[in-house]
C-alpha atoms as a PDB file:
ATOM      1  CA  UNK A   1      62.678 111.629 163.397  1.00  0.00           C
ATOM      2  CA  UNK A   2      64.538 109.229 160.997  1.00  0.00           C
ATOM      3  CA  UNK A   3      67.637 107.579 162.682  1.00  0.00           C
ATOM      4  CA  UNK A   4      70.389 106.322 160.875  1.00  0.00           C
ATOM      5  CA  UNK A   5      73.135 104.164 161.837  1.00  0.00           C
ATOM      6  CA  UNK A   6      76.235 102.725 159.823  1.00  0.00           C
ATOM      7  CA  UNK A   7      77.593  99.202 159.323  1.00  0.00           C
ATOM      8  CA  UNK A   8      80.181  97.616 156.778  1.00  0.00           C
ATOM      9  CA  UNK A   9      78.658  95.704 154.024  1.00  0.00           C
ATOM     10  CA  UNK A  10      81.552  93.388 154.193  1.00  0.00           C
ATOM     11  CA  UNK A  11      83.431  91.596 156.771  1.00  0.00           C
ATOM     12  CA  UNK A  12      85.326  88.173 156.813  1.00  0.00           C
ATOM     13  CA  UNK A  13      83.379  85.420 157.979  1.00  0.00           C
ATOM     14  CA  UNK A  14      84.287  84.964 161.435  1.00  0.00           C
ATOM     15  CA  UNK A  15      82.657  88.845 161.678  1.00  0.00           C
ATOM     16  CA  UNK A  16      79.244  88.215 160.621  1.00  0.00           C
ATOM     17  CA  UNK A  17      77.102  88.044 163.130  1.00  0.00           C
ATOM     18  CA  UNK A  18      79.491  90.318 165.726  1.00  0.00           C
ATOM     19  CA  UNK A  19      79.955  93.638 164.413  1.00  0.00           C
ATOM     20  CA  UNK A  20      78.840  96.222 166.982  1.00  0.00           C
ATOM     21  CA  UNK A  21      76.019  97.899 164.740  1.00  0.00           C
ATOM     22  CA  UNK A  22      74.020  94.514 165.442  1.00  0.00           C
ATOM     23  CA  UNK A  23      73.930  95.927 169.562  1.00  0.00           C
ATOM     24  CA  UNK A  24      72.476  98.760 168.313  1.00  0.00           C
ATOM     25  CA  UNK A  25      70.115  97.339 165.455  1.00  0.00           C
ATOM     26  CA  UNK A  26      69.100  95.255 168.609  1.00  0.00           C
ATOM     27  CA  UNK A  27      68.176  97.701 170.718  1.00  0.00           C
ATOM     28  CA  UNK A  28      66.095  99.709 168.046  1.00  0.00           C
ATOM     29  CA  UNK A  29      64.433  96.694 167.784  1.00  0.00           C
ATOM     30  CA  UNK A  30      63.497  96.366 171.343  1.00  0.00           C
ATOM     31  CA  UNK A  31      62.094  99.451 171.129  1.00  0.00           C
ATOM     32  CA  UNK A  32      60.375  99.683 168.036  1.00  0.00           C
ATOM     33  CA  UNK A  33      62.123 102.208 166.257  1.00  0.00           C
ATOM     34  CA  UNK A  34      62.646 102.445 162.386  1.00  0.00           C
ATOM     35  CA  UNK A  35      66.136 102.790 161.269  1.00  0.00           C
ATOM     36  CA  UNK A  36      68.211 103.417 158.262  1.00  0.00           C
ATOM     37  CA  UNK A  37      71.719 102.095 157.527  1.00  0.00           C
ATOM     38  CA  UNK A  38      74.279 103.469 155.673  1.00  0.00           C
ATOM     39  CA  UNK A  39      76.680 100.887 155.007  1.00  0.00           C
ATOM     40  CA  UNK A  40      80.364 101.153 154.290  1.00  0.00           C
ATOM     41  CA  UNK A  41      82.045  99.801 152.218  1.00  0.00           C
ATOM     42  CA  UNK A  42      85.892  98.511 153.801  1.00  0.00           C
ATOM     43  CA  UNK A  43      87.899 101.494 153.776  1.00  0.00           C
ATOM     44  CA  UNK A  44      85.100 104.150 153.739  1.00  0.00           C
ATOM     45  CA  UNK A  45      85.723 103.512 157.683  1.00  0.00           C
ATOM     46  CA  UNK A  46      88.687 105.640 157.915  1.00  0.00           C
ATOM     47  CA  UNK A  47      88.320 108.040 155.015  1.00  0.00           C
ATOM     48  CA  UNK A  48      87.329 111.796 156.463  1.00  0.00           C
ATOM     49  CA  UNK A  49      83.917 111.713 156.372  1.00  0.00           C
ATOM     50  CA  UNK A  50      83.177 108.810 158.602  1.00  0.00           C
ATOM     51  CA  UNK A  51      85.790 110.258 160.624  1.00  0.00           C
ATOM     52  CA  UNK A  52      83.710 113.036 161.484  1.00  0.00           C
ATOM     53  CA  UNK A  53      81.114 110.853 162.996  1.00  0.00           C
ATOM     54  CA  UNK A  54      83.410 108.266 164.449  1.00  0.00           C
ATOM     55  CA  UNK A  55      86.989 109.674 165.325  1.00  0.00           C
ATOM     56  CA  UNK A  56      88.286 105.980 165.585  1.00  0.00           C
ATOM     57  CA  UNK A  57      87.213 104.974 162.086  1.00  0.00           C
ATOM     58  CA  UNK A  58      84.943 102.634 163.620  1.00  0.00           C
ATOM     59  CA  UNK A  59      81.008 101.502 163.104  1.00  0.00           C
ATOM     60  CA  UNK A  60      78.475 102.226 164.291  1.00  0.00           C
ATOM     61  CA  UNK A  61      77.568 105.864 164.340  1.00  0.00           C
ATOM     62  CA  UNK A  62      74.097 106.958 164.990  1.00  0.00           C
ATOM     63  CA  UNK A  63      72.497 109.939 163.273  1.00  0.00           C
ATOM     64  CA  UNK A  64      69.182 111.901 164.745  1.00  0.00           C
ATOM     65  CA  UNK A  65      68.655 114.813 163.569  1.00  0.00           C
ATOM     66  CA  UNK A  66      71.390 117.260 165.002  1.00  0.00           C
ATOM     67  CA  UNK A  67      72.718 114.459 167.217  1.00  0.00           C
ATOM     68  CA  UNK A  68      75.303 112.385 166.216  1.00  0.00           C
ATOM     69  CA  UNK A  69      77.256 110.018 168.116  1.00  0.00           C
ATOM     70  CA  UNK A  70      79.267 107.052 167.961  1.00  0.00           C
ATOM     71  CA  UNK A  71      80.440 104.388 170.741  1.00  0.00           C
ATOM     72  CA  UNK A  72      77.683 101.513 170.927  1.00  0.00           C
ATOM     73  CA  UNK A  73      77.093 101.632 174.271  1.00  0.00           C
ATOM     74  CA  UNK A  74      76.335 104.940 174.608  1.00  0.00           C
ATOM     75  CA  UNK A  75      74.068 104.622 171.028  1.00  0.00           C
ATOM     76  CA  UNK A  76      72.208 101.769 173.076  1.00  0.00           C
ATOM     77  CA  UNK A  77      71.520 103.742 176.281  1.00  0.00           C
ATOM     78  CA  UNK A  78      70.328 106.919 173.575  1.00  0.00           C
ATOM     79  CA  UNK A  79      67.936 104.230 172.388  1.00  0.00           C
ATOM     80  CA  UNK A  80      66.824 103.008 175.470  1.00  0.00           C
ATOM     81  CA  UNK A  81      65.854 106.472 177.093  1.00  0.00           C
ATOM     82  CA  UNK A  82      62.661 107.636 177.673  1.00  0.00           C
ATOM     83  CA  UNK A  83      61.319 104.127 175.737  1.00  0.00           C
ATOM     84  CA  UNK A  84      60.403 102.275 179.146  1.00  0.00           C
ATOM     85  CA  UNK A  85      61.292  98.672 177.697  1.00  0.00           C
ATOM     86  CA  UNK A  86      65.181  98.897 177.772  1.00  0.00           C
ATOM     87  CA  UNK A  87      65.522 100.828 180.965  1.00  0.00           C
ATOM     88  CA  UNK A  88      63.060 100.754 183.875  1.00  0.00           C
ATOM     89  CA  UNK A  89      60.763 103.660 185.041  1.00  0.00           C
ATOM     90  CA  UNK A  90      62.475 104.094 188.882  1.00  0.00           C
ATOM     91  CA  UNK A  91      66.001 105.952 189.243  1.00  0.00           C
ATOM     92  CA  UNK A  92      67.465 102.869 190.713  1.00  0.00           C
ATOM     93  CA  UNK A  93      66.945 100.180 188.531  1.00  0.00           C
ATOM     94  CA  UNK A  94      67.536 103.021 185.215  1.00  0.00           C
ATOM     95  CA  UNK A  95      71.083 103.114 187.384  1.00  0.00           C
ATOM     96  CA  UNK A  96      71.661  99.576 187.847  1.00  0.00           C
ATOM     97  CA  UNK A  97      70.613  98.636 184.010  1.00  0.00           C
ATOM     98  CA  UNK A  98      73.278 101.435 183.207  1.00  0.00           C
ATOM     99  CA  UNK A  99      75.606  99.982 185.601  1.00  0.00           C
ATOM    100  CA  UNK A 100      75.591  96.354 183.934  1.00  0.00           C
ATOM    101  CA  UNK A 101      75.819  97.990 180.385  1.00  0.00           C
ATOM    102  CA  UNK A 102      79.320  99.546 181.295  1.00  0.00           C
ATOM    103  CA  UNK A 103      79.898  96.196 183.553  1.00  0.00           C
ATOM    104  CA  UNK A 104      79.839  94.271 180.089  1.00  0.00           C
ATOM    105  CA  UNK A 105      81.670  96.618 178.346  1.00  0.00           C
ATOM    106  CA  UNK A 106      84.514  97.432 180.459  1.00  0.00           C
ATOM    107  CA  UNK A 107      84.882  94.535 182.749  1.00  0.00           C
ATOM    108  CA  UNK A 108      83.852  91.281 180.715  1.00  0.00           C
ATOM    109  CA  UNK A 109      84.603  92.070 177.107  1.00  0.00           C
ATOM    110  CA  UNK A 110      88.109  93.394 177.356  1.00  0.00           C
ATOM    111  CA  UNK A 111      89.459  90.120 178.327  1.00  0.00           C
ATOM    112  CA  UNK A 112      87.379  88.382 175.432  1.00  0.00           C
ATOM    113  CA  UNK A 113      88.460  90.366 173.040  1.00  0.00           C
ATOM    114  CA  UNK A 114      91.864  89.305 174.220  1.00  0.00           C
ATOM    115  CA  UNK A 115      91.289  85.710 173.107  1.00  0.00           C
ATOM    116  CA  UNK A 116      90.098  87.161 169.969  1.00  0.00           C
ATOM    117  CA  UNK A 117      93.456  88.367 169.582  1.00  0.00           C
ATOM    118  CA  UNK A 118      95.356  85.611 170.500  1.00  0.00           C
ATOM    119  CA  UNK A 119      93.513  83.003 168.270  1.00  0.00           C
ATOM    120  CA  UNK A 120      92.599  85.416 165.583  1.00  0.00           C
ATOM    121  CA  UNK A 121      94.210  88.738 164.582  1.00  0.00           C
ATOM    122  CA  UNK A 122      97.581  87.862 166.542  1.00  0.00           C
ATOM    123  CA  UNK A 123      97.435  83.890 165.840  1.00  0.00           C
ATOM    124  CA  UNK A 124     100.381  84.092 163.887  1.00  0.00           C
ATOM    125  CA  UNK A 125     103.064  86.549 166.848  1.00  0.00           C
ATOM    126  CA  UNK A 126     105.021  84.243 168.802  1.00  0.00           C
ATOM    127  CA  UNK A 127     103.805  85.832 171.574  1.00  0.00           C
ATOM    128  CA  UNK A 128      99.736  84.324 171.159  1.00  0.00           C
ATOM    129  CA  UNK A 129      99.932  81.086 171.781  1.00  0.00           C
ATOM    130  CA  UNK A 130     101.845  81.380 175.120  1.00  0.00           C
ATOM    131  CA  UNK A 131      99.317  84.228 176.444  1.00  0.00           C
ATOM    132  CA  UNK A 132      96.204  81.764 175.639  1.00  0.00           C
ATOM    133  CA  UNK A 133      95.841  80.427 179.641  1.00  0.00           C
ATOM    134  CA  UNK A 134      96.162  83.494 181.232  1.00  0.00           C
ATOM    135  CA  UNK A 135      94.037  84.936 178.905  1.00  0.00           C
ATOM    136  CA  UNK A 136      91.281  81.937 179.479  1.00  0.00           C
ATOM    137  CA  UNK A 137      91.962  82.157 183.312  1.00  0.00           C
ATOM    138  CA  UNK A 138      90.917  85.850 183.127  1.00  0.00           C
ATOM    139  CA  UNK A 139      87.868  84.985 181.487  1.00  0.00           C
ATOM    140  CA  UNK A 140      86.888  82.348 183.891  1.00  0.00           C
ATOM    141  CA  UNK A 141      86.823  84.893 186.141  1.00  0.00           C
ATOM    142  CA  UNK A 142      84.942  87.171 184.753  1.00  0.00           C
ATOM    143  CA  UNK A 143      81.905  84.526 183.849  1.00  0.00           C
ATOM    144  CA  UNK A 144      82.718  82.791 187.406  1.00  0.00           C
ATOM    145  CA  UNK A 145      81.518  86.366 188.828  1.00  0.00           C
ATOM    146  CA  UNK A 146      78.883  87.164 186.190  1.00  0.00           C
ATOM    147  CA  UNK A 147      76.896  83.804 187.137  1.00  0.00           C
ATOM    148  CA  UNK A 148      77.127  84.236 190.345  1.00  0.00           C
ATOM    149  CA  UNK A 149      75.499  87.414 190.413  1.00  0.00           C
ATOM    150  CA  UNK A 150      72.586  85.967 187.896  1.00  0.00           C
ATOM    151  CA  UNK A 151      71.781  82.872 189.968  1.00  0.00           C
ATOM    152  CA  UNK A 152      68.814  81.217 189.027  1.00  0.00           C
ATOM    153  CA  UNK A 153      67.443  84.571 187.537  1.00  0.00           C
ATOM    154  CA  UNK A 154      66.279  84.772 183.972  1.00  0.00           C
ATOM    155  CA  UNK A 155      68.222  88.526 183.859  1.00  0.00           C
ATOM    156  CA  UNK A 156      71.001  90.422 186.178  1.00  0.00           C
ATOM    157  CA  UNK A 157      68.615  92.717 187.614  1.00  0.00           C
ATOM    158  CA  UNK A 158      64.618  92.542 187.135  1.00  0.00           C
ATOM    159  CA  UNK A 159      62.876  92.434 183.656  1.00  0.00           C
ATOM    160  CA  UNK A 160      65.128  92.170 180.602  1.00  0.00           C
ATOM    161  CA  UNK A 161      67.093  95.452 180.140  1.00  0.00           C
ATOM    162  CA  UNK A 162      70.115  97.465 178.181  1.00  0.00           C
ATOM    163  CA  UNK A 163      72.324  95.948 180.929  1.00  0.00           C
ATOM    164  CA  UNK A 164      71.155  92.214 179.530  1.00  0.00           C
ATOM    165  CA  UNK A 165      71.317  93.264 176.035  1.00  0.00           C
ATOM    166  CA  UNK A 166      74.806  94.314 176.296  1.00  0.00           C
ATOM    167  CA  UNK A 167      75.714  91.531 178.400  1.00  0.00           C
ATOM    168  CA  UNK A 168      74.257  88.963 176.411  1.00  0.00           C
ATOM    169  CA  UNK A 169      75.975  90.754 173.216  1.00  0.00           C
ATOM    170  CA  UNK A 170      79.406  90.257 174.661  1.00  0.00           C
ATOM    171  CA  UNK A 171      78.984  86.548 176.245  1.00  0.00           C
ATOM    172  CA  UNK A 172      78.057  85.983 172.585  1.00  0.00           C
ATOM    173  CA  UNK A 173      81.840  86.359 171.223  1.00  0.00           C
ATOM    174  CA  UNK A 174      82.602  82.797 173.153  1.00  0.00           C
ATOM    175  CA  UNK A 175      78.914  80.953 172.882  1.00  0.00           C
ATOM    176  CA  UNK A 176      80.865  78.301 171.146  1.00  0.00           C
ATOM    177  CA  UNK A 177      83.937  78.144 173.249  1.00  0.00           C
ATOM    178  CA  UNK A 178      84.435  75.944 176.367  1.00  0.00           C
ATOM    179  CA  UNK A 179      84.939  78.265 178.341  1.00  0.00           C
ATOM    180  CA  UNK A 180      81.227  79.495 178.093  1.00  0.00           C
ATOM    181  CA  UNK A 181      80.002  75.867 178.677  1.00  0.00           C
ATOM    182  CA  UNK A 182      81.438  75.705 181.939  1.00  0.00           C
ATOM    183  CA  UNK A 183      78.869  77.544 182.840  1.00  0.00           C
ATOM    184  CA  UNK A 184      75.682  76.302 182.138  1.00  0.00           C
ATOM    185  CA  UNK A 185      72.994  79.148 183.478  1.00  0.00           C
ATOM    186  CA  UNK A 186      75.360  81.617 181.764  1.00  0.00           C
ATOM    187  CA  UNK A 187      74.855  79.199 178.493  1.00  0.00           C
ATOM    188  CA  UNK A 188      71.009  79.686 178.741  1.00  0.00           C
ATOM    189  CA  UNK A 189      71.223  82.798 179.703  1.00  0.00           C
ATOM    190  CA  UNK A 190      72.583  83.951 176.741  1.00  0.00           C
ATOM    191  CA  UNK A 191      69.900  81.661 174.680  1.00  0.00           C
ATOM    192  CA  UNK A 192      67.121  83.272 176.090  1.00  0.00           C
ATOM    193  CA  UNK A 193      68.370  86.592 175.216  1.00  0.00           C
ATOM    194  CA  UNK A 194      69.351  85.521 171.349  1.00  0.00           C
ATOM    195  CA  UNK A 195      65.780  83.765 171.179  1.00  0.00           C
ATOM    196  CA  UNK A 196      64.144  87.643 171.944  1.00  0.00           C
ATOM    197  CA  UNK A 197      62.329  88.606 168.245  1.00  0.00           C
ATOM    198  CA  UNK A 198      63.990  91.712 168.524  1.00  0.00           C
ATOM    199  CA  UNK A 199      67.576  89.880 167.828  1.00  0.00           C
ATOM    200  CA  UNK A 200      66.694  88.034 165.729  1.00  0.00           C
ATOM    201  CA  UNK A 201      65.327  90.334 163.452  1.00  0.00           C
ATOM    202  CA  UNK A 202      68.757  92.864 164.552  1.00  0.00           C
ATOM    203  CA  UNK A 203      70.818  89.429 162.972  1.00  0.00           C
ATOM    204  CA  UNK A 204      68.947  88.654 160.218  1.00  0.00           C
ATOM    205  CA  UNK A 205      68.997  92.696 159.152  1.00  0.00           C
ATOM    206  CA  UNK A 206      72.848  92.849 159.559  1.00  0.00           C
ATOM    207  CA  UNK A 207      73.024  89.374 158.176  1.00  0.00           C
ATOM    208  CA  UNK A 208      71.274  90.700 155.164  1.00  0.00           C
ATOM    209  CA  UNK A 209      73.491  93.670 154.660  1.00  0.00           C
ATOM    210  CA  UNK A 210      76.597  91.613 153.814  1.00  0.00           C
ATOM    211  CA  UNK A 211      76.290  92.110 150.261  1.00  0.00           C
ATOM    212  CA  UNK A 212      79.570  93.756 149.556  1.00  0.00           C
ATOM    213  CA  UNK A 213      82.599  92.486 147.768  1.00  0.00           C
ATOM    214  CA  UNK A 214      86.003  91.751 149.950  1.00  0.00           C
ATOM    215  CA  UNK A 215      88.763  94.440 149.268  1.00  0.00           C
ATOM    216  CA  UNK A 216      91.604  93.981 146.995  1.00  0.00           C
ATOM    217  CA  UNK A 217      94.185  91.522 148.442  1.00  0.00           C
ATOM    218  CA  UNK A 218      91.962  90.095 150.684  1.00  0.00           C
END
């Protein structure tokens, strides 16, 4: 059954490379899976028929057939079921790959995205620059705990899995900040998982798809 997902086919530069379809695209890449994409064009986000799929005005959606859904994590764990690469075979370790996927998503990221804020779409509120070091102490935190739990392991729990590929996903927001290099395993942690085949050809697809024009005023 054909799948197809939706990305924009524009976004400023600091975007490329970050946009949430690429988790997905990843993960249908990890398993094999053909995909289409229908890309948007900026705007087409928000306008009633995307709505329908994504209430938020947000990509990706995923299309299967009578399924539709939107949200990348829960695209990624539709992926990964039933494919026995993304998610292992026993009920336990299914559960504790699911369990790092919504750790990444709803522990780690939120206080990435806040420096994302600060330094990009809020640089210029009063209000940014002050909140920088409590945002970076939050993060530190967060990776602080995250290494600790990987150790010396190549991946949180077992053989790569959804939990690593979201993970890895999110650390990538700050490969280039400091705050990333302070911890070093984390650092090649994420390196391993950006050197799989199955990103790179998820990067180089959504790379690819940047072929749009920026809107008006932009």
């Amino acid at each position: 059954m054909t799948v197809t997902i939706t990305a924009f086919d524009w976004v400023p530069d600091f975007a490329k490379g970050q946009v949430r379809d690429l988790r997905v695209r990843w993960a249908l890449e990890e398993v094999s899976r053909p995909y289409h994409v229908r890309y948007l064009s900026q705007g087409e986000q928000k306008a009633p028929p995307h709505r329908a799929l994504q209430p938020f005005g947000q990509v990706p959606t995923l299309e299967e057939g009578d399924l539709k859904l939107f949200e990348s994590g829960a695209i990624v764990l539709h992926v990964a079921e039933g494919q026995g690469t993304l998610l292992p075979a026993d009920a336990g370790g299914r559960a504790r790959a699911v369990e790092w996927v919504f750790a990444a998503l709803n522990t780690v990221e939120p206080p990435i995205m806040d420096l994302s804020y600060v330094d990009l779409f809020e640089a210029d509120k009063p209000w940014s620059k002050p909140r920088r070091p409590a945002v970076e102490e939050r993060i530190r935190g967060r990776l602080k705990e995250v290494a600790r739990r990987l150790g010396d392991a190549d991946w949180l729990d077992g053989d790569f899995s959804a939990g690593d590929l979201m993970m890895v996903a999110v650390l990538r927001i700050i490969e280039d900040d400091p705050l990333l290099a302070e911890h070093p395993t984390l650092v090649a942690y994420v390196a391993r998982g950006t050197d799989r085949p199955a990103f790179r050809r998820a990067l180089a697809a959504q790379m690819a798809g940047f072929t749009g024009t920026p809107p008006a005023g932009w």
